[in-house]
Protein backbone atom coordinates (compact mmCIF):
# COMPACT_ATOMS: atom_id res chain seq x y z
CA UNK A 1 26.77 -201.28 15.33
CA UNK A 2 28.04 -202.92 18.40
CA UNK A 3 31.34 -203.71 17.72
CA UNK A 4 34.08 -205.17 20.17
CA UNK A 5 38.04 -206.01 20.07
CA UNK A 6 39.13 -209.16 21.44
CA UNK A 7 42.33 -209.74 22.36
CA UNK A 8 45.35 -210.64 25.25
CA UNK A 9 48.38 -209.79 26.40
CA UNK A 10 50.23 -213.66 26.17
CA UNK A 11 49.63 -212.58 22.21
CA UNK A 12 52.46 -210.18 22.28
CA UNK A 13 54.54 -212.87 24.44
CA UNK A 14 54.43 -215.31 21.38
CA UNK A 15 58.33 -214.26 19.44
CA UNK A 16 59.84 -215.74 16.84
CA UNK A 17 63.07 -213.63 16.41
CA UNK A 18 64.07 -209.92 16.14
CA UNK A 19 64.02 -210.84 12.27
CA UNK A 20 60.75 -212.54 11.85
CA UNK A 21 58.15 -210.15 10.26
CA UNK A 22 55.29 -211.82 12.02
CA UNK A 23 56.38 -209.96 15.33
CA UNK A 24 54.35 -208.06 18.34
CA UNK A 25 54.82 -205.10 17.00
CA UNK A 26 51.92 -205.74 14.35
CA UNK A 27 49.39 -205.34 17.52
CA UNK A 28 51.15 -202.80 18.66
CA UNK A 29 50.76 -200.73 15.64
CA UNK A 30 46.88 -201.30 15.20
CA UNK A 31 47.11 -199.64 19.15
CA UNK A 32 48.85 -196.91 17.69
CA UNK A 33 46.37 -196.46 14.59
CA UNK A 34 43.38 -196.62 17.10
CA UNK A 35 44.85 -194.03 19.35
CA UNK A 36 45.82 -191.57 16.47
CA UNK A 37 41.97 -192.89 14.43
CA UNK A 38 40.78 -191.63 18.15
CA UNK A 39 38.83 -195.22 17.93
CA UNK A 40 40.35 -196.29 21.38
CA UNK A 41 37.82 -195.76 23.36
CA UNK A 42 34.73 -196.36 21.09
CA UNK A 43 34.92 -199.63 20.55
CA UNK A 44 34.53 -202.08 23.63
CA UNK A 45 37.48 -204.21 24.61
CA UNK A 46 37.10 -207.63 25.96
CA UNK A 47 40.08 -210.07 26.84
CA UNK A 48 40.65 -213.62 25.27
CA UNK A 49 40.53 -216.78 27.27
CA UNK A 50 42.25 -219.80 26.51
CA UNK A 51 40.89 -222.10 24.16
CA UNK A 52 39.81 -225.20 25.46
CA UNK A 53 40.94 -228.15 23.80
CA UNK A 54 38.33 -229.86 22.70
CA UNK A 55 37.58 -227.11 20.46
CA UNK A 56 40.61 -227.11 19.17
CA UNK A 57 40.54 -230.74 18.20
CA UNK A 58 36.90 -229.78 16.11
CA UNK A 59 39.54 -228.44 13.52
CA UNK A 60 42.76 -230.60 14.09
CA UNK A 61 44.27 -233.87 14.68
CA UNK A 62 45.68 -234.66 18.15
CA UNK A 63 49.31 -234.77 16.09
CA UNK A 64 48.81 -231.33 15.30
CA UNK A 65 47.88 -230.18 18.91
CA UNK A 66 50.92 -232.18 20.00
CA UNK A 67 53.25 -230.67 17.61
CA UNK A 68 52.77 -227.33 19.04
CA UNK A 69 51.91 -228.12 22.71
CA UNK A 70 55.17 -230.70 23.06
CA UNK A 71 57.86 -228.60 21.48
CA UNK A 72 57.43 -225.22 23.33
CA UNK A 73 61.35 -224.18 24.40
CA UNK A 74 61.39 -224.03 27.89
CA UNK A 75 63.49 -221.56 28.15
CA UNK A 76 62.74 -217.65 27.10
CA UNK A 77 65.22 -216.88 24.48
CA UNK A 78 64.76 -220.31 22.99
CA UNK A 79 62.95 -220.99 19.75
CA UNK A 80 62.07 -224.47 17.95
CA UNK A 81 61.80 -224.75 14.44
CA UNK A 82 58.29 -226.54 13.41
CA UNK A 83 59.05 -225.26 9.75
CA UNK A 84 61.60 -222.40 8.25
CA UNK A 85 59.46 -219.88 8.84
CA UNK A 86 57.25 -220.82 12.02
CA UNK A 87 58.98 -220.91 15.04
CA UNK A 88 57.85 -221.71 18.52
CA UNK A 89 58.87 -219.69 21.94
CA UNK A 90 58.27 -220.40 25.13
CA UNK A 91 54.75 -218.70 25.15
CA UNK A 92 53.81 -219.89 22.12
CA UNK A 93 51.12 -222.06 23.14
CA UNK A 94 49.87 -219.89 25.07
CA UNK A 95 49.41 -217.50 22.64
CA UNK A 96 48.22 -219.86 20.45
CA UNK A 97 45.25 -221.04 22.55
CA UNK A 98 44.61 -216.95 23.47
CA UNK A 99 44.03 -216.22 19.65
CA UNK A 100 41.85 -219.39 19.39
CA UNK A 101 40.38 -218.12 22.59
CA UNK A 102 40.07 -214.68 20.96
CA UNK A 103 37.99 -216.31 17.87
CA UNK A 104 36.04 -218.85 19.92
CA UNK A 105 34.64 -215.75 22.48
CA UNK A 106 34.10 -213.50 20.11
CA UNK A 107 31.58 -216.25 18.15
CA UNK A 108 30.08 -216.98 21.51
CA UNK A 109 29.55 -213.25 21.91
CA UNK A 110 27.67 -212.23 17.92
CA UNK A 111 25.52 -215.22 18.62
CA UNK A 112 24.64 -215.03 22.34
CA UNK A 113 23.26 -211.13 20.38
CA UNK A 114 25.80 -209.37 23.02
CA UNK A 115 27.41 -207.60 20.18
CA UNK A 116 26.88 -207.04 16.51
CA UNK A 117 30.09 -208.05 15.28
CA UNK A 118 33.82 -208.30 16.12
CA UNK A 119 37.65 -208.02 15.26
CA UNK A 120 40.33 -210.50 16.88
CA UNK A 121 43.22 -208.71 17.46
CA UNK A 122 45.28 -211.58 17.57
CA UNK A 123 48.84 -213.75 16.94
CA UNK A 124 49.56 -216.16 15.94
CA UNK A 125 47.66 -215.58 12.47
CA UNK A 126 45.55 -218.94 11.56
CA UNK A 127 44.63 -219.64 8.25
CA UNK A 128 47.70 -221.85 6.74
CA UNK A 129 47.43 -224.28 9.74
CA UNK A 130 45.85 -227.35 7.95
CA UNK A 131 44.20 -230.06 10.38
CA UNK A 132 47.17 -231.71 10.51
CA UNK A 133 50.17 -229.45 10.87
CA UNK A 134 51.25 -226.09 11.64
CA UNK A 135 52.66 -224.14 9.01
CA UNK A 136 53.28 -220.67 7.22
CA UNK A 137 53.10 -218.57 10.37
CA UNK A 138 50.51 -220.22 11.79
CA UNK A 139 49.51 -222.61 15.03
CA UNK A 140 46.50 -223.56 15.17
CA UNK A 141 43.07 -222.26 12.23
CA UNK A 142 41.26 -219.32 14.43
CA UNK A 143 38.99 -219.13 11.87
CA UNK A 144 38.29 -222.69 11.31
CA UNK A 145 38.30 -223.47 14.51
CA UNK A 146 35.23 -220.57 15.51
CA UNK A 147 33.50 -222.04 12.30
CA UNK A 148 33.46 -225.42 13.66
CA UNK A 149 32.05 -223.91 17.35
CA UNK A 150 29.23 -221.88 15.53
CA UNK A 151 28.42 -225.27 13.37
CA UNK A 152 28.99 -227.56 15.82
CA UNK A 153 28.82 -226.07 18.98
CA UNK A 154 26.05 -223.80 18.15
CA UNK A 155 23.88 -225.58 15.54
CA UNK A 156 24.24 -223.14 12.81
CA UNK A 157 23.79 -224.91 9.41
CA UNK A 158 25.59 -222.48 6.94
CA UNK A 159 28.65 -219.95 7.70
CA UNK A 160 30.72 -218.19 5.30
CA UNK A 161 34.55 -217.59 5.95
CA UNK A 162 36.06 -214.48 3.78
CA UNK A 163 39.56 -214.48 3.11
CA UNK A 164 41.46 -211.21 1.96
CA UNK A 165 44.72 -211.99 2.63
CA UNK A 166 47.42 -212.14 0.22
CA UNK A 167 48.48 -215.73 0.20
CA UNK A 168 45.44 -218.47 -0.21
CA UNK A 169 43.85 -219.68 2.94
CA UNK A 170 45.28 -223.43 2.40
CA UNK A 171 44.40 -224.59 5.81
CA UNK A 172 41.31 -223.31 5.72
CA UNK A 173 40.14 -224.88 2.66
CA UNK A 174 41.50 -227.93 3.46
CA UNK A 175 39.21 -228.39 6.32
CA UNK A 176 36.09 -227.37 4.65
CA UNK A 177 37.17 -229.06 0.89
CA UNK A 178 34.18 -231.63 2.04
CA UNK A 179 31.90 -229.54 4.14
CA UNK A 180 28.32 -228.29 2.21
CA UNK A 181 28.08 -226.26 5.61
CA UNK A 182 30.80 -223.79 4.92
CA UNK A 183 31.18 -221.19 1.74
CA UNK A 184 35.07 -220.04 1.57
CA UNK A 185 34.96 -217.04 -0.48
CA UNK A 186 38.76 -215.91 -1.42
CA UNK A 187 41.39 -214.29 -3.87
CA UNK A 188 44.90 -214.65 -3.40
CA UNK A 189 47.93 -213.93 -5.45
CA UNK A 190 49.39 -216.61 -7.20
CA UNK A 191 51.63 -218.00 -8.00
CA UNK A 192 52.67 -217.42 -4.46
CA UNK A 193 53.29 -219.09 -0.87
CA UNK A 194 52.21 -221.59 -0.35
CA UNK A 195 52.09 -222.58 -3.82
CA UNK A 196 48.09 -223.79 -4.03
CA UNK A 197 47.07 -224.59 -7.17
CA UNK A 198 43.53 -223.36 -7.95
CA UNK A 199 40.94 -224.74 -8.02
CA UNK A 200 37.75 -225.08 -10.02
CA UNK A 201 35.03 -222.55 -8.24
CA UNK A 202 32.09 -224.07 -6.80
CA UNK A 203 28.96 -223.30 -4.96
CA UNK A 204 31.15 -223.59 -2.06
CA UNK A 205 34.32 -222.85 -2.66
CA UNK A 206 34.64 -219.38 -4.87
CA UNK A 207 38.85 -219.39 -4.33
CA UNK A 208 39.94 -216.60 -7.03
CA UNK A 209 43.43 -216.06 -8.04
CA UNK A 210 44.82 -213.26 -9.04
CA UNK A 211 47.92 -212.16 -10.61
CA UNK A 212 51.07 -210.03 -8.92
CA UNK A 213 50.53 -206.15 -9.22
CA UNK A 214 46.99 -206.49 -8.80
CA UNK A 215 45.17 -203.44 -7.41
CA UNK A 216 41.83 -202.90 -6.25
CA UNK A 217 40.03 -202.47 -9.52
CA UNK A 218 41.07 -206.37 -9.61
CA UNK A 219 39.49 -207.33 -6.47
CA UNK A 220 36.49 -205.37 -6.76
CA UNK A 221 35.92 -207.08 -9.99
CA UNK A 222 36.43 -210.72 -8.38
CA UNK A 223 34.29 -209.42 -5.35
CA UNK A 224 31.46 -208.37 -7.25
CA UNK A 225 31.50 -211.41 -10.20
CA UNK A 226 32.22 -214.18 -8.16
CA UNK A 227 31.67 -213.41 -4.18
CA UNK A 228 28.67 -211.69 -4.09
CA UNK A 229 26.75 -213.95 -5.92
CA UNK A 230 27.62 -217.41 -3.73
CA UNK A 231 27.40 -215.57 -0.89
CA UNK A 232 24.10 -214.19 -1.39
CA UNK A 233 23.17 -218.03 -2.87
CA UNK A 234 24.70 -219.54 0.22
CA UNK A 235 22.82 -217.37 2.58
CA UNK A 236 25.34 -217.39 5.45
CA UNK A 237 23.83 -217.45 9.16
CA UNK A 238 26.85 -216.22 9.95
CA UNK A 239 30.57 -214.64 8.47
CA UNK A 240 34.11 -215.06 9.80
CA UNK A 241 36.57 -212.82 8.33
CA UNK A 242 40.79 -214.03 7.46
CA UNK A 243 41.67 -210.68 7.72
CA UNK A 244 44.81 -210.42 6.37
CA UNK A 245 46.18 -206.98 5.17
CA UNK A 246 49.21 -207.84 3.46
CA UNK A 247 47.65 -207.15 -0.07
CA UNK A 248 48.23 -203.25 0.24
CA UNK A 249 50.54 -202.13 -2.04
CA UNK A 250 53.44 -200.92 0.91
CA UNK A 251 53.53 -204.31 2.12
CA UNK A 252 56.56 -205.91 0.32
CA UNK A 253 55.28 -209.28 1.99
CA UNK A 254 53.18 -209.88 -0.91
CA UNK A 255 53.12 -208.60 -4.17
CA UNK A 256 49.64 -206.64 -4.79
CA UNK A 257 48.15 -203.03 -4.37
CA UNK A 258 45.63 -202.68 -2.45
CA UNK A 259 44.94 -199.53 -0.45
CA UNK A 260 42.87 -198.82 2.89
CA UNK A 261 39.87 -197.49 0.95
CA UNK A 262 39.92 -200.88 -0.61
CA UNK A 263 39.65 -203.28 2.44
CA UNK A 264 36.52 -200.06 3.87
CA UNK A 265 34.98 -201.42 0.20
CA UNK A 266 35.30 -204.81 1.04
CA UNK A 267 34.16 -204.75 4.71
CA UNK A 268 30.93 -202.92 3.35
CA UNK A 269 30.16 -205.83 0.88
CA UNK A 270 30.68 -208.41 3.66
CA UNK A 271 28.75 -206.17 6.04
CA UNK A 272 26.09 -206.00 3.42
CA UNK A 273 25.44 -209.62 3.00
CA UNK A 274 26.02 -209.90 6.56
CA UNK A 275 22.98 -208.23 7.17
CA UNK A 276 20.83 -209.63 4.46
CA UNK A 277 21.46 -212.83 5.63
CA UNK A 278 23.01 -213.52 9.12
CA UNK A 279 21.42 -211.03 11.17
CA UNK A 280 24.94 -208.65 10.62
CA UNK A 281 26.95 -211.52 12.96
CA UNK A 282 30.57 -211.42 11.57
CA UNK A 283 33.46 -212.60 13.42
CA UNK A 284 36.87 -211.44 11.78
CA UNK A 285 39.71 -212.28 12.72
CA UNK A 286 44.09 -210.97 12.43
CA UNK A 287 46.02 -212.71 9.56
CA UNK A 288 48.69 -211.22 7.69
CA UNK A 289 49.72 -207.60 7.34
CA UNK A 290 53.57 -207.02 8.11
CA UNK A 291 54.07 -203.72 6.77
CA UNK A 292 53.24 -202.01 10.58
CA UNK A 293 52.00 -198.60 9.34
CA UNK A 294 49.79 -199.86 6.42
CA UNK A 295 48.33 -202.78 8.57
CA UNK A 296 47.45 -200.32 11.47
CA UNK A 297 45.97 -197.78 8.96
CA UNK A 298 43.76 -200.44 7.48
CA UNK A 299 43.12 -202.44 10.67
CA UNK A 300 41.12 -199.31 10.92
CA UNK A 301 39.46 -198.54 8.15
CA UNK A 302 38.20 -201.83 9.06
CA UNK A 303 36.96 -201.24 11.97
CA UNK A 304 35.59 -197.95 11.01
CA UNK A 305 32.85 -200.06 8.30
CA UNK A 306 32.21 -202.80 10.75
CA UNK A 307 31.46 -200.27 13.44
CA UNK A 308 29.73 -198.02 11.53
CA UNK A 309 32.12 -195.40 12.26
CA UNK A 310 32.60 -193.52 9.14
């Protein structure tokens, strides 16, 4: 597979605090896991742009745009709270825009048949941002916003968005909740942040919680009962990816066990119906994952599948 990395330097420039677990260092440590995987150099790179904005106002409200884009500190040094836990710095917006960039490139690449497939390594994550605010780490919806460009931009009729992280997606199912175009396949621990309450599955919405502790033998279980099957019903011309590796079991961020060999198993399911029924386009894109060595390590073993590298 052809398989590329998207990504930008004004990503590491977005800082919320020496203390703040969503820090540069998490793309640092993928770098480090590439260079000791020896995947550096086998894998193409390509740099973000900026998102323009009217693609990000496909996926949110002008007062969500403004919240971010108004309230930058001008000063480095300087943060501004938006919530208790997401803070913006004075490059925040740009990094914002780069990993929306990141996402938005990247779709423009699987369809335009330049590559196969390909990984945003990218931060702010994106997949708490609702429409209408900022929240939980997050800016502005990567994910949502690159579905909405392959739908809308592109003409696709049906795309799938995967979500592996620990905490549910909230942001992104709020902006499909009413969309027959778009499958969100999920688990998430719960109860957890940010609290969702689940909801009833559906041919488009297949949102699986699962309880603390849970391991892979879990997840497999929910993958194969309840993914697989609306995925392969859906019939996806296209999958984006939340890839969010704070389910493995060292990352005290969340509360469940999963293990690199786990996310390879996943990938290769997604990959699977990827090719079945979307021509093997899959966009995937940084969420969580704040534990640095386990998210490097399984950053790869992500790669590895998608690049057919193993």
């Amino acid at each position: 597979m052809s398989t590329a990395i998207f990504s930008h330097p004004d990503c590491l420039k977005h800082d919320m605090g020496a203390w703040h677990p969503e820090c540069p260092g998490r793309l640092q440590a993928i770098e480090d896991q590439l260079i000791l995987a020896r995947l550096d150099g086998l894998l193409e790179r390509r740099l973000a742009p900026l998102a323009e904005i009217p693609a990000i106002l496909r996926n949110h409200t002008e007062g969500a745009l403004a919240l971010v884009r108004d309230h930058v500190p001008a000063n480095p040094g300087e943060t501004y709270p938006l919530d208790g836990d997401t803070l913006l710095c004075h490059a925040s917006y740009d990094a914002a825009l780069r990993a929306a960039g990141a996402a938005l490139a990247a779709t423009d690449a699987v369809l335009a048949g330049d590559i196969d497939n390909a990984f945003c390594a990218i931060r702010p994550p994106g997949h708490h941002a609702t429409p209408k605010e900022p929240m939980g780490f997050c800016l502005f919806n990567n994910v949502a916003i690159a579905a909405r460009h392959a739908l809308d931009g592109h003409g696709l009729e049906r795309v799938a968005i995967v979500d592996f992280d620990v905490h549910h997606g909230n942001g992104t199912a709020d902006a499909f909740r009413d969309d027959p175009r778009v499958l969100m396949a999920s688990f998430f621990q719960h109860p957890f942040y940010p609290f969702s309450e689940p909801e009833p599955i559906t041919a488009t919405s297949v949102n699986v919680p699962v309880p603390a502790r849970s391991g892979g033998d879990v997840v497999r279980q929910v993958v194969q009962e309840y993914w697989l099957p609306a995925l392969h019903a859906f019939k996806p011309q296209m999958i984006f990816v939340s890839a969010g590796f704070d389910a493995h079991r060292d990352d005290d961020m969340g509360g469940m066990a999963l293990v690199e060999s786990d996310y390879a198993w996943i990938t290769q399911q997604i990959m699977q119906v990827a090719r079945e029924h979307a021509q093997g386009r899959i966009v995937s894109c940084l969420e969580g994952g704040y534990e640095l060595s386990a998210l490097g390590r399984s950053v790869v073993a992500h790669l590895k599948v998608l690049a057919e590298l193993d």
